[in-house]
N, C-alpha and C. Protein backbone atom coordinates (compact mmCIF):
# COMPACT_ATOMS: atom_id res chain seq x y z
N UNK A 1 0.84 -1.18 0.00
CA UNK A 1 0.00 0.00 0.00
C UNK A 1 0.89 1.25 0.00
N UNK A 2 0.72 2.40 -0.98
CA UNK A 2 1.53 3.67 -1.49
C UNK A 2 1.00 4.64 0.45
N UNK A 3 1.78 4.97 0.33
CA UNK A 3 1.89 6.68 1.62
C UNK A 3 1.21 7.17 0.66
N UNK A 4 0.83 8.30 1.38
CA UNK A 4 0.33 9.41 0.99
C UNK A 4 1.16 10.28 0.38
N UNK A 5 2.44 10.19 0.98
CA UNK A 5 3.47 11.39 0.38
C UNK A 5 3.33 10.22 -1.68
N UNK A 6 3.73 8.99 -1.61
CA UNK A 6 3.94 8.43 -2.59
C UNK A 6 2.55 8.53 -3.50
N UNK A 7 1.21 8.61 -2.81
CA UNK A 7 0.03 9.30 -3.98
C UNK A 7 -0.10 10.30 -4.64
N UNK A 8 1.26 11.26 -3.92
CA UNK A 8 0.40 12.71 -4.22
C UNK A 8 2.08 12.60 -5.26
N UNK A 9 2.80 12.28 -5.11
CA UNK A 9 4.15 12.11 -5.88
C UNK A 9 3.58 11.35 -7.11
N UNK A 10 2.96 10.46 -7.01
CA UNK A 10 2.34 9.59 -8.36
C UNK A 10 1.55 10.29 -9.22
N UNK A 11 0.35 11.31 -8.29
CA UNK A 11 -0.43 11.88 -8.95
C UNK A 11 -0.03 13.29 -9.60
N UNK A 12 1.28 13.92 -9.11
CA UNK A 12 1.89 14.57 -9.63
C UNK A 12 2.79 14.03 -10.80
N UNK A 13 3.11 12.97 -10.32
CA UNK A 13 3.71 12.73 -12.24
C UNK A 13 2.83 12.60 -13.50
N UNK A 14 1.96 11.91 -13.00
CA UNK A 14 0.35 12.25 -13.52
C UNK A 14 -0.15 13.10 -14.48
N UNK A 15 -0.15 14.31 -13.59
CA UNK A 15 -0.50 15.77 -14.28
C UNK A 15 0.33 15.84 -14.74
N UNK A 16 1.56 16.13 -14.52
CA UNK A 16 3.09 16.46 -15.45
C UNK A 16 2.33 15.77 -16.89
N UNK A 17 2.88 14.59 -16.86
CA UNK A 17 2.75 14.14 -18.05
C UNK A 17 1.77 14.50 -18.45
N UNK A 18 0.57 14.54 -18.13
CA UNK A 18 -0.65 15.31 -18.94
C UNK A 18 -0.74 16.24 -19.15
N UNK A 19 0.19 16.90 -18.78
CA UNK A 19 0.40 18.44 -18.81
C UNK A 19 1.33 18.97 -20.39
N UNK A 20 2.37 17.85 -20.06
CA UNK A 20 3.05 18.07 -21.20
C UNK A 20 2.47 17.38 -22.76
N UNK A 21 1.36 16.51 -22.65
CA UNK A 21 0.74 15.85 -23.58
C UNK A 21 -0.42 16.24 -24.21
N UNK A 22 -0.82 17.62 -22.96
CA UNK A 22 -1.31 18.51 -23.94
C UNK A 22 -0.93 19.67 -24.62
N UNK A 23 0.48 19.96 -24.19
CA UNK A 23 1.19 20.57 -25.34
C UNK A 23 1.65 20.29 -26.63
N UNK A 24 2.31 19.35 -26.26
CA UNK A 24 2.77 18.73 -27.63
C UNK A 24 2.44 16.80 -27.58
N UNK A 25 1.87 16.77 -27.06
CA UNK A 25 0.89 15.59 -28.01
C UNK A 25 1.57 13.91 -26.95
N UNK A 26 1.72 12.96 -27.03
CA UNK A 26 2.14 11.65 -26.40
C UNK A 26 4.22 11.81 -26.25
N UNK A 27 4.29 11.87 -27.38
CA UNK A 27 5.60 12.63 -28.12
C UNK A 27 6.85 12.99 -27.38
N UNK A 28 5.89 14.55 -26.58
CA UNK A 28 6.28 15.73 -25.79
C UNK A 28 6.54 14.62 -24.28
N UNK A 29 5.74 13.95 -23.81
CA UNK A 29 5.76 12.86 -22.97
C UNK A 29 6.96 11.98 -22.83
N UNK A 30 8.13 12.41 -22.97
CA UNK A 30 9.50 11.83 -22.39
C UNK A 30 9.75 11.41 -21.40
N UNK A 31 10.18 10.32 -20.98
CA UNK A 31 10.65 10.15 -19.41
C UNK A 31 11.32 11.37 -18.84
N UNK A 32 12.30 11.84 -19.13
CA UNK A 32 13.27 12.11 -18.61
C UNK A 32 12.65 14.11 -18.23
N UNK A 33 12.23 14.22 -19.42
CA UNK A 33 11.28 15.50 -19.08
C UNK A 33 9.73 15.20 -18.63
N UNK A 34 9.28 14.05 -18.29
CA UNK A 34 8.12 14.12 -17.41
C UNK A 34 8.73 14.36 -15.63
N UNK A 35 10.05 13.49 -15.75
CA UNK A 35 10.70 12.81 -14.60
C UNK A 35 11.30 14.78 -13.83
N UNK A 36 11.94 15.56 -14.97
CA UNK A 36 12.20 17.10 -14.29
C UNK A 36 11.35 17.54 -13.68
N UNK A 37 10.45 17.56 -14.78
CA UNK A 37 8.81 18.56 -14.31
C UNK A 37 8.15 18.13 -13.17
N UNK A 38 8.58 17.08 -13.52
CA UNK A 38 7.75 16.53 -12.02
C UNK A 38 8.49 16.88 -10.27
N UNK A 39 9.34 16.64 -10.84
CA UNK A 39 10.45 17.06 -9.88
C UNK A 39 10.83 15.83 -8.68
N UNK A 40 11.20 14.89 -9.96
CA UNK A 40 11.02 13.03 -9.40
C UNK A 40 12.68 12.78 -9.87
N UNK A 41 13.34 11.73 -9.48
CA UNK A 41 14.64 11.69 -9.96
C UNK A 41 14.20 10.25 -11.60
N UNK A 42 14.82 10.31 -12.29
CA UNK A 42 14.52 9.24 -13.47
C UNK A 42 14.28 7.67 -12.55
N UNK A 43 14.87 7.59 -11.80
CA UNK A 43 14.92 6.31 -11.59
C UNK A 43 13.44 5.89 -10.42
N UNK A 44 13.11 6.98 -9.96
CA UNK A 44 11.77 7.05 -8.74
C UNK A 44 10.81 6.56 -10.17
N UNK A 45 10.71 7.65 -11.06
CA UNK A 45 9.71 7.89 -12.27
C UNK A 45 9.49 6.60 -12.70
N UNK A 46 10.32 5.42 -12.76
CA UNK A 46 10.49 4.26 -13.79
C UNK A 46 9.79 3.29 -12.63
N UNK A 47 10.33 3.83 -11.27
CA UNK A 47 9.60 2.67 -10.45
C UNK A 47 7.90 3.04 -10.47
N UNK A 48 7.28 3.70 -10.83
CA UNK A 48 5.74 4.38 -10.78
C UNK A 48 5.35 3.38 -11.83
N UNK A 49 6.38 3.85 -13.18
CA UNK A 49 5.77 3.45 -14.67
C UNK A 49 6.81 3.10 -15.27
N UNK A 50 7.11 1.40 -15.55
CA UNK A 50 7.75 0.89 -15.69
C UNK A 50 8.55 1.06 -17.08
N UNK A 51 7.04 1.33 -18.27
CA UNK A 51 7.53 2.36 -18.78
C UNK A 51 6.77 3.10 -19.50
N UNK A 52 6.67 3.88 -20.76
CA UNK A 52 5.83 4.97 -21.03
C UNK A 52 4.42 5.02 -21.39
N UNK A 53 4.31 3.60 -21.93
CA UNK A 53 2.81 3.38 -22.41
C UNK A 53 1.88 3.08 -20.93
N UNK A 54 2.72 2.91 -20.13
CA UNK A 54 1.75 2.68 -18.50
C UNK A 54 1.65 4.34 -18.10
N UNK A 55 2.93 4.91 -18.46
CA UNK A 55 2.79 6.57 -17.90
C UNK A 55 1.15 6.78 -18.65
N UNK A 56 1.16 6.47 -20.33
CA UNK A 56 0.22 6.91 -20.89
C UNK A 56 -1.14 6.80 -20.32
N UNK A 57 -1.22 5.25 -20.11
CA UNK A 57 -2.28 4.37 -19.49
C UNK A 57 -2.81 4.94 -18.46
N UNK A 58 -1.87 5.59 -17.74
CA UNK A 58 -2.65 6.60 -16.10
C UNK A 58 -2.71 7.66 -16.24
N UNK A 59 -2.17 8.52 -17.76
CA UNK A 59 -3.12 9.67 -17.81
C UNK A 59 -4.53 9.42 -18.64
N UNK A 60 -4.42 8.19 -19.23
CA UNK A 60 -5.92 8.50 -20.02
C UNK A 60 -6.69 7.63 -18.74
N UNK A 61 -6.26 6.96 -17.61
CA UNK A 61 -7.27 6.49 -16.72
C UNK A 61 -8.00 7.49 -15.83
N UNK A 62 -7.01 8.72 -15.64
CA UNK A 62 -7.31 10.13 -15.03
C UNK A 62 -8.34 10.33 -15.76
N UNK A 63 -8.32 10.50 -17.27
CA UNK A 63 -9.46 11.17 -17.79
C UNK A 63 -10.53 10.24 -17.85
N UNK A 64 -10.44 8.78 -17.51
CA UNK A 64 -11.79 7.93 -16.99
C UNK A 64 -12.27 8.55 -16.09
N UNK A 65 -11.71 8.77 -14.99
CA UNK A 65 -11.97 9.22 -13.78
C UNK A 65 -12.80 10.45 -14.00
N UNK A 66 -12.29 11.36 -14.53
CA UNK A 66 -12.76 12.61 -14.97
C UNK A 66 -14.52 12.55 -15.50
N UNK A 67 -14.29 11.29 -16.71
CA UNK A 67 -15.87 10.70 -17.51
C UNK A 67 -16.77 10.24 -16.13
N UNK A 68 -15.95 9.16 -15.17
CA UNK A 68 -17.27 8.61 -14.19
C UNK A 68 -17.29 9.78 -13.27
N UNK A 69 -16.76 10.98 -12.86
CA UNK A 69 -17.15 11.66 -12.10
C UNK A 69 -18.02 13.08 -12.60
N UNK A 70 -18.27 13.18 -13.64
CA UNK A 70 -19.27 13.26 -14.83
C UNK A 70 -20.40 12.54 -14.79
N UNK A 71 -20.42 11.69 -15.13
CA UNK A 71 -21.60 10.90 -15.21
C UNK A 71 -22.23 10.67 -14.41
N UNK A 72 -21.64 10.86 -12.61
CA UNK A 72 -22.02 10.41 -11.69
C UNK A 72 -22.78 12.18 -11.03
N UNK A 73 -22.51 13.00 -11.62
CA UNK A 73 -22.59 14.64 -11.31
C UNK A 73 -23.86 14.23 -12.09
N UNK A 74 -23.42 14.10 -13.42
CA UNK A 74 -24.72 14.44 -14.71
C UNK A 74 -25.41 13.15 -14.98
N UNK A 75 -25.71 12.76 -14.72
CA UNK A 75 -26.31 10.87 -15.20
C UNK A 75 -26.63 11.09 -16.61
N UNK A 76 -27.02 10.26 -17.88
CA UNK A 76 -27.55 10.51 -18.71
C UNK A 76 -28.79 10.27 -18.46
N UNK A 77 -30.00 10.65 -19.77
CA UNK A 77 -31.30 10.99 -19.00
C UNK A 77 -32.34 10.09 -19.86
N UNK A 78 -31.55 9.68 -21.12
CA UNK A 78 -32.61 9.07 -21.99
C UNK A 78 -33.28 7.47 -21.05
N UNK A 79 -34.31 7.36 -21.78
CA UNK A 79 -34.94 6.28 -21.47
C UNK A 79 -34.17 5.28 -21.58
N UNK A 80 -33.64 4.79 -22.48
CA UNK A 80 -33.54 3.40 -22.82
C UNK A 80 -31.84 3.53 -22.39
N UNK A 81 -31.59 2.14 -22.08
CA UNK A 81 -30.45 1.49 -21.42
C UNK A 81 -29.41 2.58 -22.98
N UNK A 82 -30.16 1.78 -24.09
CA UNK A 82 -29.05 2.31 -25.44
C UNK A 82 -29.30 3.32 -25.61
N UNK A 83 -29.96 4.36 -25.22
CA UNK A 83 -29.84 6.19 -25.09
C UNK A 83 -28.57 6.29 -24.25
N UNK A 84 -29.03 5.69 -23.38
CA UNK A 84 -27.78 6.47 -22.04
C UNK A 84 -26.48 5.79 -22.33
N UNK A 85 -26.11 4.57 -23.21
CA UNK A 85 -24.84 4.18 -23.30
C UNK A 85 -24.62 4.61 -24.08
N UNK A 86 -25.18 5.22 -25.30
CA UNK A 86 -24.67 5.86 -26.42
C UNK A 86 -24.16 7.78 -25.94
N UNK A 87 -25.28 8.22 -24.59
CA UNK A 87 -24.89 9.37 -24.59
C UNK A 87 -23.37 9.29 -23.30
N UNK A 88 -23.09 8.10 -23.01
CA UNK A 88 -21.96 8.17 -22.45
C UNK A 88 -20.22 7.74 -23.25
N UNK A 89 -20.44 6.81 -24.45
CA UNK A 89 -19.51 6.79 -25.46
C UNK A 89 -19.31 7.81 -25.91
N UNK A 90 -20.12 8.41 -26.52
CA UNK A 90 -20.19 9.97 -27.32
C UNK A 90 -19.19 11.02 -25.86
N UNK A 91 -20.09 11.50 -24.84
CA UNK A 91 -19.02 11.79 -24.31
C UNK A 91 -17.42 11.52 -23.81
N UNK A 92 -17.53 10.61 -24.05
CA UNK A 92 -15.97 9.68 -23.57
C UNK A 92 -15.10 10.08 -25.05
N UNK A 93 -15.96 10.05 -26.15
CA UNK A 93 -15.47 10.25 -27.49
C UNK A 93 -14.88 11.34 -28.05
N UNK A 94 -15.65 12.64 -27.78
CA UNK A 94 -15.61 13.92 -27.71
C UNK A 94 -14.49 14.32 -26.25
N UNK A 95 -14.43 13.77 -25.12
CA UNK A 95 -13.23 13.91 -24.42
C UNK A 95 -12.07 13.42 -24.86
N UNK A 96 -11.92 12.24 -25.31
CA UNK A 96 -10.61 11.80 -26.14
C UNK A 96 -10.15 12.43 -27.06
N UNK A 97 -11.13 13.17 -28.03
CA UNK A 97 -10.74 13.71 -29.31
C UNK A 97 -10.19 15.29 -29.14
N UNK A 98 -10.42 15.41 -27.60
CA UNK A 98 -9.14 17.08 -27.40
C UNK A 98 -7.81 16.40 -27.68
N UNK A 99 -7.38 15.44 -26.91
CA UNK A 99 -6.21 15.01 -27.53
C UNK A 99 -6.39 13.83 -27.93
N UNK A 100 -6.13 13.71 -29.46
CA UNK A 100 -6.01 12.72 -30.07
C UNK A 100 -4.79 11.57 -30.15
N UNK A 101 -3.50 12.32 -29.76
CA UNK A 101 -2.66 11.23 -29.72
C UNK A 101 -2.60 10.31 -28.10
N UNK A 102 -3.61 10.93 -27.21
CA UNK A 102 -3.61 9.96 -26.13
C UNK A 102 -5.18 9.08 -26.35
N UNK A 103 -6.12 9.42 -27.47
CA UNK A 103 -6.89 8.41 -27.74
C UNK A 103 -6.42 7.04 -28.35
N UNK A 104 -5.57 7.60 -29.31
CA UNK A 104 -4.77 6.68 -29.99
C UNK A 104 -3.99 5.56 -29.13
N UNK A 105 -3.56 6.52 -27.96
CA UNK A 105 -2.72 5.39 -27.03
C UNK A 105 -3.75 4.80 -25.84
N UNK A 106 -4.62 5.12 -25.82
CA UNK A 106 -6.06 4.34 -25.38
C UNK A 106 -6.21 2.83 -25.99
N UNK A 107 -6.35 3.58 -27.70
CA UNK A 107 -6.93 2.27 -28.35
C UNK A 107 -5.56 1.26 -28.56
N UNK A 108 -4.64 1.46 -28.65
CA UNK A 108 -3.35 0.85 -28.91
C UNK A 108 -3.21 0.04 -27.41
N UNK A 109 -3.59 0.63 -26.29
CA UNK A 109 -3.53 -0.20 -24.88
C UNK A 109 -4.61 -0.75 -24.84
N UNK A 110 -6.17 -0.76 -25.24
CA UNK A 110 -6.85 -1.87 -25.26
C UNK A 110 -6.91 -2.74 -26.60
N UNK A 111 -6.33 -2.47 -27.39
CA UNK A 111 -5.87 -3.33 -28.51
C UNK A 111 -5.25 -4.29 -28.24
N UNK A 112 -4.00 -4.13 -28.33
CA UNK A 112 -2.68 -4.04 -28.21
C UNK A 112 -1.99 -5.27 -26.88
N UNK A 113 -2.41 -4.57 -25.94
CA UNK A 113 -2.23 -4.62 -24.60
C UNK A 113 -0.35 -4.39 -23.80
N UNK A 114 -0.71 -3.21 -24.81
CA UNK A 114 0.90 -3.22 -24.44
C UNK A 114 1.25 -2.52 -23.27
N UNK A 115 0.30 -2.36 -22.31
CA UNK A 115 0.54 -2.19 -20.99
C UNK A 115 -0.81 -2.62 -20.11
N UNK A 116 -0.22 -3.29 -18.70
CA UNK A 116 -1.21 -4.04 -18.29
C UNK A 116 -1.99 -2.88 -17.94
N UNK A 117 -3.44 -3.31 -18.45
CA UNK A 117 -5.01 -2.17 -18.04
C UNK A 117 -5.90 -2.58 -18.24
N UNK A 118 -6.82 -1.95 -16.86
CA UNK A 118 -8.24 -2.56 -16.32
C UNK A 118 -9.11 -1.58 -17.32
N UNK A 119 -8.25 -0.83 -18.30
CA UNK A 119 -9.83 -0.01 -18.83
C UNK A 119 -10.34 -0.40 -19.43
N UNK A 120 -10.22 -1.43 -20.21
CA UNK A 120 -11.30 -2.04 -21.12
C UNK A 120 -12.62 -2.97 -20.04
N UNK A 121 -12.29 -2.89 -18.90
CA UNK A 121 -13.16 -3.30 -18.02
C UNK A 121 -13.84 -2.62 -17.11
N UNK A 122 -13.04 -0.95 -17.15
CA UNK A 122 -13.20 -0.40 -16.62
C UNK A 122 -14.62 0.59 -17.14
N UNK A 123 -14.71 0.70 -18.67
CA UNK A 123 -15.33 1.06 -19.51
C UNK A 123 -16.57 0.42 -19.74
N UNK A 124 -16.31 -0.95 -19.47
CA UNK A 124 -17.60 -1.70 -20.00
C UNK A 124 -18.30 -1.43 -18.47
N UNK A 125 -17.58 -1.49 -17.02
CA UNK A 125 -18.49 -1.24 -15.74
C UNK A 125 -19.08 -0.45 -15.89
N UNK A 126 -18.38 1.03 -16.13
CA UNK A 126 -19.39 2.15 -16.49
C UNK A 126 -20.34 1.96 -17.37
N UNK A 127 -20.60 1.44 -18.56
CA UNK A 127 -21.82 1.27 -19.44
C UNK A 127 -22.88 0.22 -18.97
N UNK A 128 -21.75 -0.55 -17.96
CA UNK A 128 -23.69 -1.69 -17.21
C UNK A 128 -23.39 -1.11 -16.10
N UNK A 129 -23.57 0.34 -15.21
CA UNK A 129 -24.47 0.76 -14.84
C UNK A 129 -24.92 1.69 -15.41
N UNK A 130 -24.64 2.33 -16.32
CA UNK A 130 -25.85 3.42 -16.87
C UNK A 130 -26.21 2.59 -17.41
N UNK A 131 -26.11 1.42 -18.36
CA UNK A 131 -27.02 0.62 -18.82
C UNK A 131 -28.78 -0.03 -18.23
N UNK A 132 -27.89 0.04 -16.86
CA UNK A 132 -28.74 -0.80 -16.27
C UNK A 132 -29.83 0.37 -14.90
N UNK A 133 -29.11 1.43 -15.13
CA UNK A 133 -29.71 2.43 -14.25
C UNK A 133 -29.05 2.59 -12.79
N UNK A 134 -27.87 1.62 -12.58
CA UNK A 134 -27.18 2.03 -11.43
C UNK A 134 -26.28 2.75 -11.49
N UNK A 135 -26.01 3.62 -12.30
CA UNK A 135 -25.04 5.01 -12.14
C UNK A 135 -25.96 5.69 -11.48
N UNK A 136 -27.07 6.40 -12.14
CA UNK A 136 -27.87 6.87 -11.43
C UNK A 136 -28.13 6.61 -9.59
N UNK A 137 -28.14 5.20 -9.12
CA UNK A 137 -28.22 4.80 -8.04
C UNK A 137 -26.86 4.97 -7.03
N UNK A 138 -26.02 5.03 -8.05
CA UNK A 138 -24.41 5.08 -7.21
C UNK A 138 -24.68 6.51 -6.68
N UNK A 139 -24.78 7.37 -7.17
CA UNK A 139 -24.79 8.99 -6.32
C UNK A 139 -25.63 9.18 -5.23
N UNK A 140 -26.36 8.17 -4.54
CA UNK A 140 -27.63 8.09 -4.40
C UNK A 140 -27.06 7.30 -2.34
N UNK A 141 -26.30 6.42 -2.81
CA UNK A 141 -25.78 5.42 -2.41
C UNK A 141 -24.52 5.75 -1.73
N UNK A 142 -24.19 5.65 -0.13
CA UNK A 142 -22.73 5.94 0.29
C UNK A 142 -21.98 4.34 0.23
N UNK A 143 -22.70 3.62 -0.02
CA UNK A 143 -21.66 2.05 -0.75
C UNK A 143 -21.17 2.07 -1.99
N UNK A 144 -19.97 1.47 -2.00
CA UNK A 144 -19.93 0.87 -3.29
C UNK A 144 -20.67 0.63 -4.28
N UNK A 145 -20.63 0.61 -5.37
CA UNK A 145 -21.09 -0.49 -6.20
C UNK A 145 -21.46 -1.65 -6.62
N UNK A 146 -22.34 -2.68 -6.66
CA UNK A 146 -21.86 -3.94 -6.36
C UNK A 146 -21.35 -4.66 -8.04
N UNK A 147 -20.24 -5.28 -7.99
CA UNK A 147 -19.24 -5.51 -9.21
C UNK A 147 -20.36 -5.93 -9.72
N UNK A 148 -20.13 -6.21 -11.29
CA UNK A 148 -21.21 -7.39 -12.16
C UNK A 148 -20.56 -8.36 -12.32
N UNK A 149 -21.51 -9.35 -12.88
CA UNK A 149 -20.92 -10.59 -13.31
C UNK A 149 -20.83 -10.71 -14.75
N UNK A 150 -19.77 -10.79 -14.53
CA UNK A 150 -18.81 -10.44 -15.87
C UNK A 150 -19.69 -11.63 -16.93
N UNK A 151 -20.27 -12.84 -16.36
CA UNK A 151 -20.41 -13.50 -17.39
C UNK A 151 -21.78 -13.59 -17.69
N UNK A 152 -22.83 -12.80 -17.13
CA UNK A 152 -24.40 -12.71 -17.26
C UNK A 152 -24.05 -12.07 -18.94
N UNK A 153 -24.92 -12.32 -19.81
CA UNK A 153 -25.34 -12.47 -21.01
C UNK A 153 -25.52 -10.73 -21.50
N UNK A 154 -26.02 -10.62 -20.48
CA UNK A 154 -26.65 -9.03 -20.71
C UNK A 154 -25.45 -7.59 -20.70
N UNK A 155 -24.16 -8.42 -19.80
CA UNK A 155 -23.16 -7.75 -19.58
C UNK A 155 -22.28 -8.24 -20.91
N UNK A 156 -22.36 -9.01 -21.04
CA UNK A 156 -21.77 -9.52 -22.30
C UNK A 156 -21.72 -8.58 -23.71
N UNK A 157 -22.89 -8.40 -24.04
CA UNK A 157 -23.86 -7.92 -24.77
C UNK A 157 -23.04 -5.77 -24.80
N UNK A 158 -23.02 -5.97 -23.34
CA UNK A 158 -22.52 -4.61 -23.34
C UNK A 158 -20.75 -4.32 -23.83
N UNK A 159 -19.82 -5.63 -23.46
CA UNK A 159 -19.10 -5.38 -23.65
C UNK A 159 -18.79 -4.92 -25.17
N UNK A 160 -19.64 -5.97 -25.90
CA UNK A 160 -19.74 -5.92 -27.27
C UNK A 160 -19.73 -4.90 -27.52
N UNK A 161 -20.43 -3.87 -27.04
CA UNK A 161 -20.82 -2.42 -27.61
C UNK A 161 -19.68 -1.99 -27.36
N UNK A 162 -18.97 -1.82 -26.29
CA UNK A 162 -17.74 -1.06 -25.61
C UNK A 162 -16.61 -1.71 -27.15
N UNK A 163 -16.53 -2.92 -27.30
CA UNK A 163 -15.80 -3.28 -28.52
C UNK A 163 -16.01 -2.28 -29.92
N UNK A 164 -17.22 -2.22 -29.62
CA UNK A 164 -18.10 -1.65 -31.16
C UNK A 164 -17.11 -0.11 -31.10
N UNK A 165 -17.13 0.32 -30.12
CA UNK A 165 -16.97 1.58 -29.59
C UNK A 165 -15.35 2.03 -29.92
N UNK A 166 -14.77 1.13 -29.41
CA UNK A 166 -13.44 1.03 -29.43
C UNK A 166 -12.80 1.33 -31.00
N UNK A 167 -13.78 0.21 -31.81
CA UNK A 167 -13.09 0.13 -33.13
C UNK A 167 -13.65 1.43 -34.02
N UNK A 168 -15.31 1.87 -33.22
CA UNK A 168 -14.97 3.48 -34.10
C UNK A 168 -14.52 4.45 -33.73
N UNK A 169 -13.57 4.59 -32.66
CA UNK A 169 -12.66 5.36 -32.24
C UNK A 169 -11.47 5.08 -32.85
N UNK A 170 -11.09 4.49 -33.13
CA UNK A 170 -9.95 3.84 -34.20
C UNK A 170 -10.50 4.17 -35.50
N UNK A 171 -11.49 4.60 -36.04
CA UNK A 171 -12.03 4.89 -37.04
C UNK A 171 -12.01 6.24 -37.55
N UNK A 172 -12.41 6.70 -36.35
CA UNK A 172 -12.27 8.47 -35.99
C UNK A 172 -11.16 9.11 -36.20
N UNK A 173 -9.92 8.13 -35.74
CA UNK A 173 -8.38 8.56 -35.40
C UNK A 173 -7.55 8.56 -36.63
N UNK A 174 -8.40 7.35 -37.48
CA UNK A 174 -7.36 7.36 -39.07
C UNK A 174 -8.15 8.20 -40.04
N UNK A 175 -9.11 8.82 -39.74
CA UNK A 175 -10.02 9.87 -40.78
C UNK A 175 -10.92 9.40 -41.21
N UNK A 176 -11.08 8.20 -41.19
CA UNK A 176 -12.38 7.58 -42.03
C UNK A 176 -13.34 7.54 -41.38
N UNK A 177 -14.12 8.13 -40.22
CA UNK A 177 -15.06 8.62 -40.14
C UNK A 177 -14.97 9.77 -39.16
N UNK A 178 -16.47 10.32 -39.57
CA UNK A 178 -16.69 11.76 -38.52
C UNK A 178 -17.20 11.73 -37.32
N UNK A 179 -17.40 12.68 -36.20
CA UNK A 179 -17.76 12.13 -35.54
C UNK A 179 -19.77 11.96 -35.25
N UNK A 180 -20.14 12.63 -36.45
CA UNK A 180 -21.49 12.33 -36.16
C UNK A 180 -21.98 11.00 -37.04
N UNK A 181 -21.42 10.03 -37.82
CA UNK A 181 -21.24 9.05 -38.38
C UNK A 181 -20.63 8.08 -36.90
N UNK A 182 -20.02 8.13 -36.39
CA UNK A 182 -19.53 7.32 -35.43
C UNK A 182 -20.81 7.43 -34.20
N UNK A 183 -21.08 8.32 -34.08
CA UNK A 183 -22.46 8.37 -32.95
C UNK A 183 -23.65 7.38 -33.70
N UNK A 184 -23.85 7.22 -35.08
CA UNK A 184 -24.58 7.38 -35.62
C UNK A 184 -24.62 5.50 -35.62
N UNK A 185 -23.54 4.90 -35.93
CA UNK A 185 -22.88 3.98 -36.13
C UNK A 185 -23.26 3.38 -34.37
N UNK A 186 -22.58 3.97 -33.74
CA UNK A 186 -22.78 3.48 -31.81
C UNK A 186 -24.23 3.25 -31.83
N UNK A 187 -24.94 4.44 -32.33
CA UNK A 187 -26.39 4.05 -31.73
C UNK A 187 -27.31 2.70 -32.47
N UNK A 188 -27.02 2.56 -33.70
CA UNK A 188 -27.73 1.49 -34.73
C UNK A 188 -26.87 -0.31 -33.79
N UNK A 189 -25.82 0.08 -33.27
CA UNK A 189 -24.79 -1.15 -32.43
C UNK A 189 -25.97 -1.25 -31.24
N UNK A 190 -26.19 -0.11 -30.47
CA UNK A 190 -26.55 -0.33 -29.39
C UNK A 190 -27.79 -0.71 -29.23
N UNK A 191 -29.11 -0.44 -29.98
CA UNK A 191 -30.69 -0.83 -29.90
C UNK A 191 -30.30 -2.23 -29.95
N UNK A 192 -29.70 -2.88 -30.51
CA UNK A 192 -30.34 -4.33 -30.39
C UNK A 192 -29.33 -5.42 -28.99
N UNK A 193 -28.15 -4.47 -28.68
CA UNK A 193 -27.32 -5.13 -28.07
C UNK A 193 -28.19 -4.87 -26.55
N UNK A 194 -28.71 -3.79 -26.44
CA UNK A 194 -29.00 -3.33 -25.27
C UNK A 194 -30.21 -3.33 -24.77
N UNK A 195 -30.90 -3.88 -25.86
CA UNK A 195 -32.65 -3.69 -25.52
C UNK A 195 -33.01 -4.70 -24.27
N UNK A 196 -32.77 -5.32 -23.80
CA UNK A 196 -32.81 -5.83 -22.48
C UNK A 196 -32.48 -5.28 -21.68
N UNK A 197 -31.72 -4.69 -21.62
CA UNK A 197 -31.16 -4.17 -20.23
C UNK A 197 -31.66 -3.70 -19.31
């Protein structure tokens, strides 16, 4: 278990790097100049993030964080399970696409898996509970969440979409589509994946 001095040191390398990645792009994201700015020695920096695509991995998990504490402020409002998962991709979509070269290293880490990450699981939790109407209930609620079961049919069903999702964000990123074609695309995925829910 990290100290506190070691969270707020982590979460400062954190911002650094996101800091510098929204200047100049994944790129600008050097060890050695995340490791100054931060004001970490190179070798502390490497023990955090073994190496850069994990640095990457925990700034685009920040900006998960950022989406469920969003969602959990704003719930989405449509009726149907596939309103509200489509109006939460779309936002997740439109947040990625300020910076595009850390969407890219999104989809390249749940592709890919070239650094170990819970977001592709982390992504699909968030869509079965707004799917299912317990986002809404989480703000509501000083417990936890209670996990899903990963292997109920219905969660299944969602991951699919989160897949669907994934690959038109990868779609978005090489030009071949826009982004109201990709909403457009999510929502025709989601009526039939989600109509249970």
């Amino acid at each position: 278990m990290r100290s506190r001095s070691q969270n707020q040191r982590r979460k400062r390398i954190v911002q650094t790097a996101a800091a510098l990645a929204l200047r100049g792009g994944v790129e600008a994201m050097q060890m050695r100049a995340v490791a100054e700015r931060a004001g970490v020695a190179l070798g502390t920096l490497y023990r955090y993030f073994p190496s850069k695509m994990d640095l990457v991995v925990a700034v685009v998990t920040e900006e998960l964080d950022l989406l469920e504490t969003s969602i959990s402020r704003r719930p989405p409002t449509a009726e149907t399970a596939a309103g509200r998962a489509v109006d939460v991709l779309m936002r997740a979509t439109r947040g990625l696409m300020r910076e595009p070269e850390l969407a890219d290293a999104l989809v390249r880490s749940l592709i890919m898996a070239e650094a170990k990450t819970e977001l592709g699981a982390r992504i699909t939790d968030l869509l079965w509970r707004v799917a299912t109407g317990a986002a809404a209930a989480d703000g509501q609620d000083s417990g936890p969440a209670e996990p899903p079961d990963r292997t109920d049919p219905a969660y299944v069903r969602v991951a699919s979409l989160a897949s669907v999702w994934v690959f038109e964000v990868l779609e978005l990123l090489k030009g071949d589509r826009g982004l109201d074609e990709v909403q457009r695309r999510i929502e025709i995925a989601a009526e039939p994946l989600l109509a249970h829910c």
